[in-house]
Protein backbone atom coordinates (compact mmCIF):
# COMPACT_ATOMS: atom_id res chain seq x y z
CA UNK A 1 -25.11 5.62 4.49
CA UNK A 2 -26.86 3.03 2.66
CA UNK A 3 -29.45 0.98 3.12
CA UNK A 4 -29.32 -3.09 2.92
CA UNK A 5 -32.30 -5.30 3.88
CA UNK A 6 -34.11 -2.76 5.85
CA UNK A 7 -30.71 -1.69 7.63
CA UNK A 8 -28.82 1.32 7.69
CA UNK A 9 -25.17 1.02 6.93
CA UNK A 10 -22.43 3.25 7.49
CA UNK A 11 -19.75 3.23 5.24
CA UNK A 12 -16.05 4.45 4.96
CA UNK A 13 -13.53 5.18 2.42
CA UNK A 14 -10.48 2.78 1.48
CA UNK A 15 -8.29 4.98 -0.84
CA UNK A 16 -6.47 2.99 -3.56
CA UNK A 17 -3.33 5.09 -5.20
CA UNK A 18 -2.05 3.65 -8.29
CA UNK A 19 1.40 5.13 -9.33
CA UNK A 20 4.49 4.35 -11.54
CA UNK A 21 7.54 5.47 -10.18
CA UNK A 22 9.96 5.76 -12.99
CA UNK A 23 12.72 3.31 -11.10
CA UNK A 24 14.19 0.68 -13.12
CA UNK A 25 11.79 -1.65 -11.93
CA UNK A 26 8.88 0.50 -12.65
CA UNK A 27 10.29 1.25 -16.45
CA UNK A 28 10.97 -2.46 -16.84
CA UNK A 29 7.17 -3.43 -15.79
CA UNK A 30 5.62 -0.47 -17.89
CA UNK A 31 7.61 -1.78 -20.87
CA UNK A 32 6.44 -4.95 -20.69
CA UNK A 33 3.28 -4.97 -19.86
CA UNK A 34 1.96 -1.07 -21.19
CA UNK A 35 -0.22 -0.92 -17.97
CA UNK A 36 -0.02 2.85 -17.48
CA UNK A 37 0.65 2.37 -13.93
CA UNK A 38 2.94 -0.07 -11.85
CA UNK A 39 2.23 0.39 -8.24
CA UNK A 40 -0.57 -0.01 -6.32
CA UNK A 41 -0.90 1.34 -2.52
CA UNK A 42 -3.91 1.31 -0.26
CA UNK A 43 -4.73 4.06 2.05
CA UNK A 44 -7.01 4.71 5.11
CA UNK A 45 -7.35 8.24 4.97
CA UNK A 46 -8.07 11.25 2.14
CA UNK A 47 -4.42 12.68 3.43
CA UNK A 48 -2.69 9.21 2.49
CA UNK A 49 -0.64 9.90 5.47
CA UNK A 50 0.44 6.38 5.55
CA UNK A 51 0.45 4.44 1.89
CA UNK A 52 0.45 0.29 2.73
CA UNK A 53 2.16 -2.15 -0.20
CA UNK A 54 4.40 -4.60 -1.51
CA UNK A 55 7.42 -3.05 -2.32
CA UNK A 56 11.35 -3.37 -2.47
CA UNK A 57 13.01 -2.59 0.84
CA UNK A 58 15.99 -0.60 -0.63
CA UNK A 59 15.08 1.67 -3.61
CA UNK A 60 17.99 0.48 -5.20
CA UNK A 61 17.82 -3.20 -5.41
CA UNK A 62 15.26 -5.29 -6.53
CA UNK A 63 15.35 -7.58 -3.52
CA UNK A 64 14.36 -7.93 -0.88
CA UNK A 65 10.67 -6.91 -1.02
CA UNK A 66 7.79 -7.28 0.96
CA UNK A 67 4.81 -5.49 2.21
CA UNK A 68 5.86 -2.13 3.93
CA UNK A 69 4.92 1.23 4.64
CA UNK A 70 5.11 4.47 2.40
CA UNK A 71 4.64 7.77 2.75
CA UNK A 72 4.45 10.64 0.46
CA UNK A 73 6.97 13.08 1.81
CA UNK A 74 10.15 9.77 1.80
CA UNK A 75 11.52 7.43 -0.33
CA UNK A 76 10.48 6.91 -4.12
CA UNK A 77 7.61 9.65 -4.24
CA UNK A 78 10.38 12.10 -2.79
CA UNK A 79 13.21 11.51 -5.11
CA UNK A 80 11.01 12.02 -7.93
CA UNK A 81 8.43 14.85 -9.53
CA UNK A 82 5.68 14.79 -11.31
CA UNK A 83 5.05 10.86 -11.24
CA UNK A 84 2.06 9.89 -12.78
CA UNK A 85 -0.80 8.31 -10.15
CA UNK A 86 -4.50 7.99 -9.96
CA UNK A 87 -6.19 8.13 -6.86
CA UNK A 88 -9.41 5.85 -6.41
CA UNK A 89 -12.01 5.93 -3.34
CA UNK A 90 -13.46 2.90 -2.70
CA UNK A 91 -16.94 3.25 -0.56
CA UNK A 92 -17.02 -0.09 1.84
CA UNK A 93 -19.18 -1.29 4.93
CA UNK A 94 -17.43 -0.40 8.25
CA UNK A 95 -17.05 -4.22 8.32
CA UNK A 96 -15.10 -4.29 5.14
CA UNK A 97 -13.44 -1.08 6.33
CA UNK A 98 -12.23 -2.71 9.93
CA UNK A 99 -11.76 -6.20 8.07
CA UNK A 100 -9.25 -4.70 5.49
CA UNK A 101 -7.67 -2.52 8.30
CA UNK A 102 -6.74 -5.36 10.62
CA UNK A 103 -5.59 -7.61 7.83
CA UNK A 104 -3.21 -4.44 6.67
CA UNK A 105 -2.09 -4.35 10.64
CA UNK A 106 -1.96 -8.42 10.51
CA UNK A 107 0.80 -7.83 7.86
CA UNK A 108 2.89 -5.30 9.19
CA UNK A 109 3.21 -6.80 12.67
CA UNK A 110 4.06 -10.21 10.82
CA UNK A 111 6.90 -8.26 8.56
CA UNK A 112 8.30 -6.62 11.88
CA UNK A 113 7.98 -10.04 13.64
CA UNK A 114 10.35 -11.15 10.81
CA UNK A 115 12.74 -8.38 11.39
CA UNK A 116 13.37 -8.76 14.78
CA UNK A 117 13.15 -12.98 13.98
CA UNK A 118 16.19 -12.47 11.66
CA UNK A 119 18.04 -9.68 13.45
CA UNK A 120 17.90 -11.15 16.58
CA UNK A 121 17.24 -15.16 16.53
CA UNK A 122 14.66 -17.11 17.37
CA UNK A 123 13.44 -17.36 20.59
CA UNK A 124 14.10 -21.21 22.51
């Protein structure tokens, strides 16, 4: 809780999980740019049951990417051990929280709207 003009505020945790993977892509950004991370995911929860990003849709092409869902037991963070990471909480308003939230949802429903858009056609 904090206080803001008189007013108590509650506030949550956004959870923001830098990592570099050691794909191709990852090595080729580290190289070029030193950062000692490459990826950047933003969580809701301590667990990071569900990790929200930009990132390449097959793990072995470069394209196509997009924002997308991870998770810590598939994909990238599965195939490989001992990746480096650092995990940041980020104290918020609920406001912020729910704003950040939504906009995440926003962009997910948008990227499976595009799915079906291609997969299927547009609708007359």
């Amino acid at each position: 809780m904090s206080r803001q003009h008189g007013e108590t505020t509650t506030m949550k945790t956004l959870y923001i999980f830098l990592t570099r993977s050691g794909t191709l892509l990852s090595n080729l950004v580290y190289r070029l740019t030193g950062a000692q991370y490459t990826h950047i995911s933003l969580a809701f929860d301590e667990d990071l049951s569900t990790l929200y990003s930009s990132t390449r849709k097959n793990g072995y092409t470069m394209f196509p990417a997009g924002p997308s869902r991870e998770y810590l037991n598939r994909g990238v963070f599965l195939m490989r051990e001992n990746i480096p990471c650092a995990l940041y909480a980020l104290e918020v308003t609920d406001e912020a929280y729910i704003r950040a939230k939504r906009r995440t949802q926003h962009i997910a429903l948008s990227l499976v709207r595009n799915i079906c858009i291609t997969a299927f056609g547009r609708k007359s």
